[in-house]
C-alpha atoms as a PDB file:
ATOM      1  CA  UNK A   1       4.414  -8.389  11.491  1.00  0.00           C
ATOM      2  CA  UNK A   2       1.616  -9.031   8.646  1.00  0.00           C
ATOM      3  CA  UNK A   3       0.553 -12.506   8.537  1.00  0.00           C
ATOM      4  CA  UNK A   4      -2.371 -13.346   5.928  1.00  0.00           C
ATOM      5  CA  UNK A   5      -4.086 -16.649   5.711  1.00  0.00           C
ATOM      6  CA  UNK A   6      -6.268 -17.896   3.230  1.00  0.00           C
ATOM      7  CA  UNK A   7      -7.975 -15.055   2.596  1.00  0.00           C
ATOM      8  CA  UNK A   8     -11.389 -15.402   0.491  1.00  0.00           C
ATOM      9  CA  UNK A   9     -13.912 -12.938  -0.594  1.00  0.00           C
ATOM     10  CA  UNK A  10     -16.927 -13.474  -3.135  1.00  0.00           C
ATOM     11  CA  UNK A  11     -19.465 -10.885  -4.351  1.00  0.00           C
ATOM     12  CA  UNK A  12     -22.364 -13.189  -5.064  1.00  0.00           C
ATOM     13  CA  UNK A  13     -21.048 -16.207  -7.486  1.00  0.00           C
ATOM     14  CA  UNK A  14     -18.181 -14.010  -8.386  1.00  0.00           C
ATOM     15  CA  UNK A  15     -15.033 -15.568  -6.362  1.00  0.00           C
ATOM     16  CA  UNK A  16     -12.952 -12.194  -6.420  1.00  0.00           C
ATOM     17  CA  UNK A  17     -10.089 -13.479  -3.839  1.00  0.00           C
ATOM     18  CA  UNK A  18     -10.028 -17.032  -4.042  1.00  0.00           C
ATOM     19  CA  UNK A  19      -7.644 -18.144  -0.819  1.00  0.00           C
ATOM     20  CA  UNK A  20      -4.925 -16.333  -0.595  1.00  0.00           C
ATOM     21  CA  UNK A  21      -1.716 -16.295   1.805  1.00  0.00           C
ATOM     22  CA  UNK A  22       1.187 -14.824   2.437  1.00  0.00           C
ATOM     23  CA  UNK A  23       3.369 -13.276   5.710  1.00  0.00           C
ATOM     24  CA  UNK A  24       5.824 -10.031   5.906  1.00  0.00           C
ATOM     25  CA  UNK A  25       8.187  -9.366   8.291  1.00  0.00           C
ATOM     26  CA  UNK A  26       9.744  -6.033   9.583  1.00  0.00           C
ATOM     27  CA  UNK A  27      11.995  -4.575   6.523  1.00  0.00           C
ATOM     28  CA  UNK A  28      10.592  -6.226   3.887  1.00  0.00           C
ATOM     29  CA  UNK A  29       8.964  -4.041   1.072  1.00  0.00           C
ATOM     30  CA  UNK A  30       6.746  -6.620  -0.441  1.00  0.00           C
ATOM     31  CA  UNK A  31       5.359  -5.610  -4.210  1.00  0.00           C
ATOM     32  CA  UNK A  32       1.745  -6.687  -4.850  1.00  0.00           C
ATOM     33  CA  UNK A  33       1.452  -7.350  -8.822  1.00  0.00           C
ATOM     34  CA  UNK A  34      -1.226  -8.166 -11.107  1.00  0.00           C
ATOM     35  CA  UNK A  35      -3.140  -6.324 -13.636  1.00  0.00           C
ATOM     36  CA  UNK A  36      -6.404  -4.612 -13.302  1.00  0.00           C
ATOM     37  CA  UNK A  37      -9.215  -6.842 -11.694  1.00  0.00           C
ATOM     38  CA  UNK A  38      -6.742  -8.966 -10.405  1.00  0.00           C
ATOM     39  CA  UNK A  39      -8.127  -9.165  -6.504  1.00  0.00           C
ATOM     40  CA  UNK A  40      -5.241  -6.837  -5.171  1.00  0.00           C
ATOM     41  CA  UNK A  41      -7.743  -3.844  -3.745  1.00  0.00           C
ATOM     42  CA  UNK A  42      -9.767  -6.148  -2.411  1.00  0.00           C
ATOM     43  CA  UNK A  43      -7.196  -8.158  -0.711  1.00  0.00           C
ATOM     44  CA  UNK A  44      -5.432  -4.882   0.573  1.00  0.00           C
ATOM     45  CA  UNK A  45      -9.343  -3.519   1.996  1.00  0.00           C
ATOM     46  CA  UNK A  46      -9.975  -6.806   4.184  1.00  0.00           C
ATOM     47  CA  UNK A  47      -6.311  -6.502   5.549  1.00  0.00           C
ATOM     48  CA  UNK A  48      -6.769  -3.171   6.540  1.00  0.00           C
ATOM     49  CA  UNK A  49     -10.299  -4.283   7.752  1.00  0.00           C
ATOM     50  CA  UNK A  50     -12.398  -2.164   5.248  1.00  0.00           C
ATOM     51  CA  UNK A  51     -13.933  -4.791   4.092  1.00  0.00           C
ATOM     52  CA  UNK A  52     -14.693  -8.071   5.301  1.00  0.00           C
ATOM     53  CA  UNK A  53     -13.467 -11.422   3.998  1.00  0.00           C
ATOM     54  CA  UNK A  54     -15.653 -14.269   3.472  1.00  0.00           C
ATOM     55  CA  UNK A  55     -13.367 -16.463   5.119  1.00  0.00           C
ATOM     56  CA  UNK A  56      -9.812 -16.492   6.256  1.00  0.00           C
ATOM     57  CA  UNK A  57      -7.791 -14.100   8.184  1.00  0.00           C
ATOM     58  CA  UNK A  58      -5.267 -11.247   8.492  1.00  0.00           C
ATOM     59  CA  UNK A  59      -3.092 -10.765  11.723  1.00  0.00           C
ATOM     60  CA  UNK A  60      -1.102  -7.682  11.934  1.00  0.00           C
ATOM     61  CA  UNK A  61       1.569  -7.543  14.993  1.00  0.00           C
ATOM     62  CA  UNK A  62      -0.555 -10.262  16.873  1.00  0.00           C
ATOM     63  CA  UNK A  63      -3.805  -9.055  16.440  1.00  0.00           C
ATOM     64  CA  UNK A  64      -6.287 -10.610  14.419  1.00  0.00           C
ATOM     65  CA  UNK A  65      -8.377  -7.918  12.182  1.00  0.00           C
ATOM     66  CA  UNK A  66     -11.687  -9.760  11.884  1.00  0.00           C
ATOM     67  CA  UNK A  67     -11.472 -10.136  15.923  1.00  0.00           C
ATOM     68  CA  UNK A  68      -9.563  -7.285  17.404  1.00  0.00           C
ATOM     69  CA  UNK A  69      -9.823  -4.954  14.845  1.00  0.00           C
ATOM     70  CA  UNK A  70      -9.219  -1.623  16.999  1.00  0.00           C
ATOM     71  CA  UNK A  71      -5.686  -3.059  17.991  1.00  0.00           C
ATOM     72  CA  UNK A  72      -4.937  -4.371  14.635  1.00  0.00           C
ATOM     73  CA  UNK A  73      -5.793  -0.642  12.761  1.00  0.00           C
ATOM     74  CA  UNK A  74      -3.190   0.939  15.436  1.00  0.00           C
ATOM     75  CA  UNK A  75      -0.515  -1.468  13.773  1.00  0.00           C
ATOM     76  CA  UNK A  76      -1.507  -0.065  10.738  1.00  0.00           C
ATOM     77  CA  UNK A  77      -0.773   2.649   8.217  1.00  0.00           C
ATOM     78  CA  UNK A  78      -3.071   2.915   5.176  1.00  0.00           C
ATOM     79  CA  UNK A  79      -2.607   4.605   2.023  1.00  0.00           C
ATOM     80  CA  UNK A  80      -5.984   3.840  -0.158  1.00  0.00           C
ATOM     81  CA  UNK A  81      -5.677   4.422  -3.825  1.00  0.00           C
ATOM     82  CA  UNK A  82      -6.490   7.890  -5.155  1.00  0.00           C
ATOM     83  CA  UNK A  83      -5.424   9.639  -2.114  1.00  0.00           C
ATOM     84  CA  UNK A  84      -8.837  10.645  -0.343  1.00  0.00           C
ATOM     85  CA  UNK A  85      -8.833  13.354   2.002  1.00  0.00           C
ATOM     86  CA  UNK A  86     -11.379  16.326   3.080  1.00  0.00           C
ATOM     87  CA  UNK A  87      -9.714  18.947   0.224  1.00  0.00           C
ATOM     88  CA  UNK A  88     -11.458  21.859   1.939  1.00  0.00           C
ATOM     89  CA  UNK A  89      -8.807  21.832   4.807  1.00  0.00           C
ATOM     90  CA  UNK A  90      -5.498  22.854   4.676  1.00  0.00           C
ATOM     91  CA  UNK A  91      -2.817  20.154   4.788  1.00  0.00           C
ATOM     92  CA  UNK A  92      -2.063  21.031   8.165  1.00  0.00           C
ATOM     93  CA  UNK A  93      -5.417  21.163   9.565  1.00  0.00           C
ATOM     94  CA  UNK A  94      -5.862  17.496   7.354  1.00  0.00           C
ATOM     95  CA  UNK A  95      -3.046  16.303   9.535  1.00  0.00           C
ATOM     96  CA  UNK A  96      -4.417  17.385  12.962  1.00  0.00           C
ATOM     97  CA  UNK A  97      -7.568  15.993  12.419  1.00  0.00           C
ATOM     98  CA  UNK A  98      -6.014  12.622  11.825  1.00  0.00           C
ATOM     99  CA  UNK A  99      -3.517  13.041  14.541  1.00  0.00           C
ATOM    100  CA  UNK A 100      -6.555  13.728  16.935  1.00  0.00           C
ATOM    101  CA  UNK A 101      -8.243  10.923  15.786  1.00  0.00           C
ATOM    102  CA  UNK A 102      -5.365   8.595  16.207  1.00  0.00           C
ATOM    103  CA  UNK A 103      -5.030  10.239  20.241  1.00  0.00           C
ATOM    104  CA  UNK A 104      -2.650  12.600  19.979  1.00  0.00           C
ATOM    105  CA  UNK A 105      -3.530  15.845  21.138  1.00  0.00           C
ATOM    106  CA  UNK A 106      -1.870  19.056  22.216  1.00  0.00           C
ATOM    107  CA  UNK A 107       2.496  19.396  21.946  1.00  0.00           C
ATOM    108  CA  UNK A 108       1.893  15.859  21.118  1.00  0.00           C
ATOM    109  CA  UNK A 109      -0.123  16.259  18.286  1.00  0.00           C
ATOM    110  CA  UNK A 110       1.204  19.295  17.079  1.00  0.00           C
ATOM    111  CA  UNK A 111       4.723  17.039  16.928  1.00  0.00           C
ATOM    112  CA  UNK A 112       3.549  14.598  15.104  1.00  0.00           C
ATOM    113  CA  UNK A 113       1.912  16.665  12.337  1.00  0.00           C
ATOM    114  CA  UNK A 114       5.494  18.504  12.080  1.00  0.00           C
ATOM    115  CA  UNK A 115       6.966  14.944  11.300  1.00  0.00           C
ATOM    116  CA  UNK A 116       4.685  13.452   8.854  1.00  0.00           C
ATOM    117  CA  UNK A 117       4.775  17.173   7.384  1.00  0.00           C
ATOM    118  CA  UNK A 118       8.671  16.753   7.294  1.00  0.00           C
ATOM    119  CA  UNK A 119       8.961  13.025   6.240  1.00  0.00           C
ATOM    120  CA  UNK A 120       6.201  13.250   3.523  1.00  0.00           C
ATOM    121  CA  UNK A 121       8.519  16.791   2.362  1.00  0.00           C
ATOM    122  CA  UNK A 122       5.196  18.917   2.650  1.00  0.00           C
ATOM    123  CA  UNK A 123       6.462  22.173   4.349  1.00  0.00           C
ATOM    124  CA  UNK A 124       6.052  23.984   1.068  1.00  0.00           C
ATOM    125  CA  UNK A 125       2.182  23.438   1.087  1.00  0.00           C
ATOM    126  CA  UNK A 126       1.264  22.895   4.831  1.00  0.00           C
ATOM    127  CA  UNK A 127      -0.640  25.896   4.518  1.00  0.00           C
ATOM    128  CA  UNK A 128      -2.734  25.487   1.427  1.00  0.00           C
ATOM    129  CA  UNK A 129      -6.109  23.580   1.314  1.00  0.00           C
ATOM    130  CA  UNK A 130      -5.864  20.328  -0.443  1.00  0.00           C
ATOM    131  CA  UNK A 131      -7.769  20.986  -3.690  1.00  0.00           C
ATOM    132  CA  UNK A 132      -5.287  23.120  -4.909  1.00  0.00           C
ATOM    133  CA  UNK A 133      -2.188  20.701  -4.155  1.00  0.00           C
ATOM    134  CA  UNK A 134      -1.014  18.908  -7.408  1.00  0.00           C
ATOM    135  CA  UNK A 135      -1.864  15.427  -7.789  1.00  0.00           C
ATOM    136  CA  UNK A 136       1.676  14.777  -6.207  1.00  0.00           C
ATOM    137  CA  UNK A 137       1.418  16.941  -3.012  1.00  0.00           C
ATOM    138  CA  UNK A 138      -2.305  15.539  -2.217  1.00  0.00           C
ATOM    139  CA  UNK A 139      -0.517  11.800  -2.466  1.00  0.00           C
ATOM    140  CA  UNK A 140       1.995  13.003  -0.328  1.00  0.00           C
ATOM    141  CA  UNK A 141      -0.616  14.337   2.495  1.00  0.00           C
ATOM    142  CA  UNK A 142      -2.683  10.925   2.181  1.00  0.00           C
ATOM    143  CA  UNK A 143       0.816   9.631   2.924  1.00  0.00           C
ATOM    144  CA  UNK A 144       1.603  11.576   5.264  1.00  0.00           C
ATOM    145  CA  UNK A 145      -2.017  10.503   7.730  1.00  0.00           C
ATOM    146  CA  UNK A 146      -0.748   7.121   6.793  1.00  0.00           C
ATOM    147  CA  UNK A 147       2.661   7.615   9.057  1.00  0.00           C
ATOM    148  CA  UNK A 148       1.326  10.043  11.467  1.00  0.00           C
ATOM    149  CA  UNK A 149       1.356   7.568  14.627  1.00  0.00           C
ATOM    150  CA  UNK A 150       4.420   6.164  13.264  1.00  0.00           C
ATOM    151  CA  UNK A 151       2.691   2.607  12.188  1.00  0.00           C
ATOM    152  CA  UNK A 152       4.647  -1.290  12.147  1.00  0.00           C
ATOM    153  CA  UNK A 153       2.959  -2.128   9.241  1.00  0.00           C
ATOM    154  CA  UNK A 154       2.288   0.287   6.616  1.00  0.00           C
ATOM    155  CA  UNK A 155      -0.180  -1.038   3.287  1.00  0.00           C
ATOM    156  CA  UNK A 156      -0.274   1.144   0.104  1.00  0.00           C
ATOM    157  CA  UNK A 157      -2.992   0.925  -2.588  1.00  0.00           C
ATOM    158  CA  UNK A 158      -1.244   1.935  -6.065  1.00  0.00           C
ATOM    159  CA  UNK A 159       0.705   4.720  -4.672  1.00  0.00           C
ATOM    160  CA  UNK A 160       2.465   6.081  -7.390  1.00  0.00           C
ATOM    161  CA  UNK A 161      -0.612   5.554  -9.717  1.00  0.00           C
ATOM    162  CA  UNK A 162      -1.129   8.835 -12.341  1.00  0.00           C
ATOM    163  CA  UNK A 163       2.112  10.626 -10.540  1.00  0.00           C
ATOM    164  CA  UNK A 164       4.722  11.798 -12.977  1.00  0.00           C
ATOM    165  CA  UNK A 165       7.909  10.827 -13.426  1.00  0.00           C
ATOM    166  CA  UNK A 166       9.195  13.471 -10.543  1.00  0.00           C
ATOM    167  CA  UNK A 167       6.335  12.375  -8.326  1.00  0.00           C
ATOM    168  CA  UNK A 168       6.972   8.924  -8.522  1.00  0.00           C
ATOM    169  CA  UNK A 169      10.548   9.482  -7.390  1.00  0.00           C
ATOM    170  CA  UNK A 170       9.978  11.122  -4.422  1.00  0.00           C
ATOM    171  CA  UNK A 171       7.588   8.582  -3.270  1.00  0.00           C
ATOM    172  CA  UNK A 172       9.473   5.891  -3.772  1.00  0.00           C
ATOM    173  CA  UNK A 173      12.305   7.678  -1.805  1.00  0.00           C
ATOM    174  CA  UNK A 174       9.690   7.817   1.163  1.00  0.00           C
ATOM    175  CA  UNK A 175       9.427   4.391   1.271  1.00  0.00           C
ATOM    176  CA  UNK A 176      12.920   3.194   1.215  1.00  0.00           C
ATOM    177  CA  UNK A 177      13.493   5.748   3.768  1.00  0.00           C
ATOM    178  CA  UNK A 178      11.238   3.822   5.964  1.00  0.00           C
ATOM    179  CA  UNK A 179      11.662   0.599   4.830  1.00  0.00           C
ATOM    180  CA  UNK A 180      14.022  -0.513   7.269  1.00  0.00           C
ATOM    181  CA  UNK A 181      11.512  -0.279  10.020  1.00  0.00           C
ATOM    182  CA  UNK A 182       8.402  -1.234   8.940  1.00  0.00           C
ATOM    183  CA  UNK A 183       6.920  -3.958   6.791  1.00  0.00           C
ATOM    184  CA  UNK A 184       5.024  -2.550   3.855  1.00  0.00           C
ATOM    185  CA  UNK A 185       2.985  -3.465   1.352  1.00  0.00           C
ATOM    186  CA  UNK A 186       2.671  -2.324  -2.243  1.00  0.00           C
ATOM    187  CA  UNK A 187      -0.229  -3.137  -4.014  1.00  0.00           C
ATOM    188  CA  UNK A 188       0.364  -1.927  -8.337  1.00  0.00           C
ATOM    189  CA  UNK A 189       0.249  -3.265 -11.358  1.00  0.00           C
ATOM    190  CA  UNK A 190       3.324  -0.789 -12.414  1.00  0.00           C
ATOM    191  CA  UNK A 191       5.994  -3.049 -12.908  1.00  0.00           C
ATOM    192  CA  UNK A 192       8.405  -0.482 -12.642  1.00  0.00           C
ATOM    193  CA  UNK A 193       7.820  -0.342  -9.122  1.00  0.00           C
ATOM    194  CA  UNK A 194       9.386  -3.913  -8.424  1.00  0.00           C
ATOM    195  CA  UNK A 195      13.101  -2.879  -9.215  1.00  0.00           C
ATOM    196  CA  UNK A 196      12.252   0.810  -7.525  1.00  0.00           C
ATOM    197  CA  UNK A 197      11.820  -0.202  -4.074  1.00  0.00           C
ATOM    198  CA  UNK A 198      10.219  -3.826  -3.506  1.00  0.00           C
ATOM    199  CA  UNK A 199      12.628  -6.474  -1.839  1.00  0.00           C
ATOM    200  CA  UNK A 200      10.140  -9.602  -2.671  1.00  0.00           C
ATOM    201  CA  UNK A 201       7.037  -9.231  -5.211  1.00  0.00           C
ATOM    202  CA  UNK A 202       4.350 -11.406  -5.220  1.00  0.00           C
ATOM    203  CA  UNK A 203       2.045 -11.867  -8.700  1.00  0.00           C
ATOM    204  CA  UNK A 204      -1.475 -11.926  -8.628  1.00  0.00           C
ATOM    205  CA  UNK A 205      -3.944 -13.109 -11.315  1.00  0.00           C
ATOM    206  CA  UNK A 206      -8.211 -14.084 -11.021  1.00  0.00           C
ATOM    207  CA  UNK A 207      -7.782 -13.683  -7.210  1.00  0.00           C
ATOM    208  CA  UNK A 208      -5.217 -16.392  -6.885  1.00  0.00           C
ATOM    209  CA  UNK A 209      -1.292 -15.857  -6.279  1.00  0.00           C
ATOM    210  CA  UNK A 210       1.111 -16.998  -9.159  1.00  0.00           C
ATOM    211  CA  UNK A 211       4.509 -16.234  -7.882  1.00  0.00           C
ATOM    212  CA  UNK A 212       6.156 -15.235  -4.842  1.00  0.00           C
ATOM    213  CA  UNK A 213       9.646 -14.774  -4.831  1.00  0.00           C
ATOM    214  CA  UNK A 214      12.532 -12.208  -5.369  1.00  0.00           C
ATOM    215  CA  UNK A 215      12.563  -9.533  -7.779  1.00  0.00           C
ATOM    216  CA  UNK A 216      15.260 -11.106  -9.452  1.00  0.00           C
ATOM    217  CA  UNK A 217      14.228 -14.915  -8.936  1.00  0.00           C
ATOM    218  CA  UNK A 218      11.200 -13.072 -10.992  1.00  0.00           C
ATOM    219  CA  UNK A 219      13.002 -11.952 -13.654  1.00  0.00           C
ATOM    220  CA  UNK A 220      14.779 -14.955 -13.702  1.00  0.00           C
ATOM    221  CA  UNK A 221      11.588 -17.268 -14.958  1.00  0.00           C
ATOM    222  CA  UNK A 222      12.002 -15.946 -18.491  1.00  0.00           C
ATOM    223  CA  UNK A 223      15.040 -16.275 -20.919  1.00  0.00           C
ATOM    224  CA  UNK A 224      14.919 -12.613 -21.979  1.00  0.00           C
ATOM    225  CA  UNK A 225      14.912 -11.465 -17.947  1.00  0.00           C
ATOM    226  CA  UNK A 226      12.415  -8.984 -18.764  1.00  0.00           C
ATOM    227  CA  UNK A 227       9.469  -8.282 -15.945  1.00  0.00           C
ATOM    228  CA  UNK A 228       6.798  -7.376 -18.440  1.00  0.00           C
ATOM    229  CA  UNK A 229       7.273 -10.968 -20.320  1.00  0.00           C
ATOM    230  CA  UNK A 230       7.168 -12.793 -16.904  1.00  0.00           C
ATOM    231  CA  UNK A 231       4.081 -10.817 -15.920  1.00  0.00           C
ATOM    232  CA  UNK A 232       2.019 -11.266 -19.390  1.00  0.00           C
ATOM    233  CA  UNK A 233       2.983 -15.205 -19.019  1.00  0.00           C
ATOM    234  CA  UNK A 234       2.233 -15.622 -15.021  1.00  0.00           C
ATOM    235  CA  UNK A 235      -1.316 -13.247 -15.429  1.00  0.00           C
ATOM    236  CA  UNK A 236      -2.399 -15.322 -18.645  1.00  0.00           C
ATOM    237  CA  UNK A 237      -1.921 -12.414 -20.998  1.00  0.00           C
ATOM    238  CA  UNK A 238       1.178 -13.992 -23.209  1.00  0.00           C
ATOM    239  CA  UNK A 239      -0.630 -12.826 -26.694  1.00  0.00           C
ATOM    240  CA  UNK A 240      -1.175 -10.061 -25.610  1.00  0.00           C
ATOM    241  CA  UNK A 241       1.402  -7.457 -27.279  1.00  0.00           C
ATOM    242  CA  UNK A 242       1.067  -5.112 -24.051  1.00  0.00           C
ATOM    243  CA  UNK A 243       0.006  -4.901 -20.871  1.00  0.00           C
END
C-alpha cells in the first residue's frame, strides 16, 4: 500500500533525510522511532506530499506522490502533529468542511461526519467549537478529518504527543481498531508506543534508518531487552543517562 524509496531531502548543506526506504502493507502498524531532529516529520511531510523531496519517491496504492499527487492524497489519511484545525468551528461543522472538501456532500456527507464522529468517540463534544475541547478531544477531531473518507493508508505525526495517560489510551485503541484494514504509520519518539500498538518499528537517527524489524526482534538486540537501551545505542545516545 505505502511504498517509499530512497527518499532525500536537504535544506541548503544540511542533509536532513539522507535516502531513506521502506514499504507497508495493509495491516501493518509500522512505528517510526528516533529522537527529536531525527528526519521523521520531514520524512512523514514529503509522503503525504507537503513537502517535496529532493530526490526519491513515495507511492501510496499505485500512485506516485511527486507525479500524481491528487490520486495519491485520496489514498491518504493524515494526522500532522499538534492537531491543527480552524478552533472557531464546532467539531461538527470542522468535520463537514473536510467532508466537503474530500466530495462528499449532502446524506453523504452528513454520514460520514456521523462516523468519524462515532469512531474518533466525539459525540460528547460534536457541538462545541474546538478551542474549548481538551487537548485530547481536539486530537481526536484532527483524527477524526484524517478517517473521514475512510483512507488505505493512514500516516500519523506524534499522535499521542502531550496527551495524558487516559488520552493516550483511547488513541491507541483507535488505531488497533483500524489496524486491520489499513496500513499506518506512526511517526514518535515515545517508545512506549512500540509495545502499545506497532506490529514492526523502524529506528531513525541523522536522517538515516538504523533498524527495521519487529518490536520484539528490537528488544531483542540488547541483553537487558529493554527498548530505551536499544534506542540510546541505535540513535548514538549510549552515555546519555536518558533520553
Amino acid at each position: 500500500m505505502l511504498e517509499v524509496t530512497n527518499l532525500k531531502k536537504n535544506f541548503g548543506d544540511f542533509e536532513a533525510v539522507k535516502g531513506i526506504s521502506f514499504s507497508v502493507k495493509k495491516g501493518e502498524v509500522l512505528g517510526f522511532l528516533g529522537p527529536n531532529g531525527a528526519g521523521k516529520s520531514t520524512t512523514m511531510r514529503m509522503i503525504t506530499g507537503f513537502l517535496p523531496p529532493t530526490s526519491g519517491t513515495a507511492v501510496i496504492c499505485g500512485h506516485d506522490i511527486s507525479s500524481d499527487p491528487v490520486e495519491a492524497k485520496k489514498c491518504i489519511g493524515y494526522l500532522p502533529e499538534s492537531a491543527p484545525s480552524y478552533r472557531a468551528m464546532t467539531v461538527e461543522d470542522f468535520l463537514s468542511f473536510i467532508a466537503s472538501v474530500r466530495g462528499f456532500e449532502g446524506a453523504k456527507g452528513r454520514a460520514k461526519v456521523e462516523e468519524a464522529i462515532v469512531t474518533a468517540q466525539l459525540q460528547p463534544v460534536a457541538k462545541r467549537t474546538i478551542d474549548t475541547l481538551s487537548k485530547g478531544y481536539r486530537q481526536r477531531t484532527c483524527f477524526a478529518q484524517a478517517i473521514i473518507h475512510d483512507p488505505k493508508v493512514l500516516i500519523m505525526d506524534e499522535p499521542t504527543d502531550g496527551l495524558d495517560p487516559n488520552q493516550k489510551h483511547t488513541v491507541r485503541e483507535m488505531i488497533k481498531m483500524m489496524s486491520a484494514e489499513k496500513a499506518i504509520v506512526i511517526s514518535t519518539h515515545i517508545l512506549e508506543e512500540v509495545d502499545a500498538v506497532c506490529t514492526r518499528a523502524i529506528v531513525i537517527a541523522d536522517g538515516e534508518i538504523k533498524a527495521d524489524c519487529t518490536p520484539a526482534e528490537l528488544k531483542a538486540m540488547d541483553p537487558s531487552g529493554r527498548l530505551d537501551v536499544v534506542f540510546r545505542r541505535l540513535t548514538g545516545n549510549d552515555k546519555e543517562g536518558a533520553l
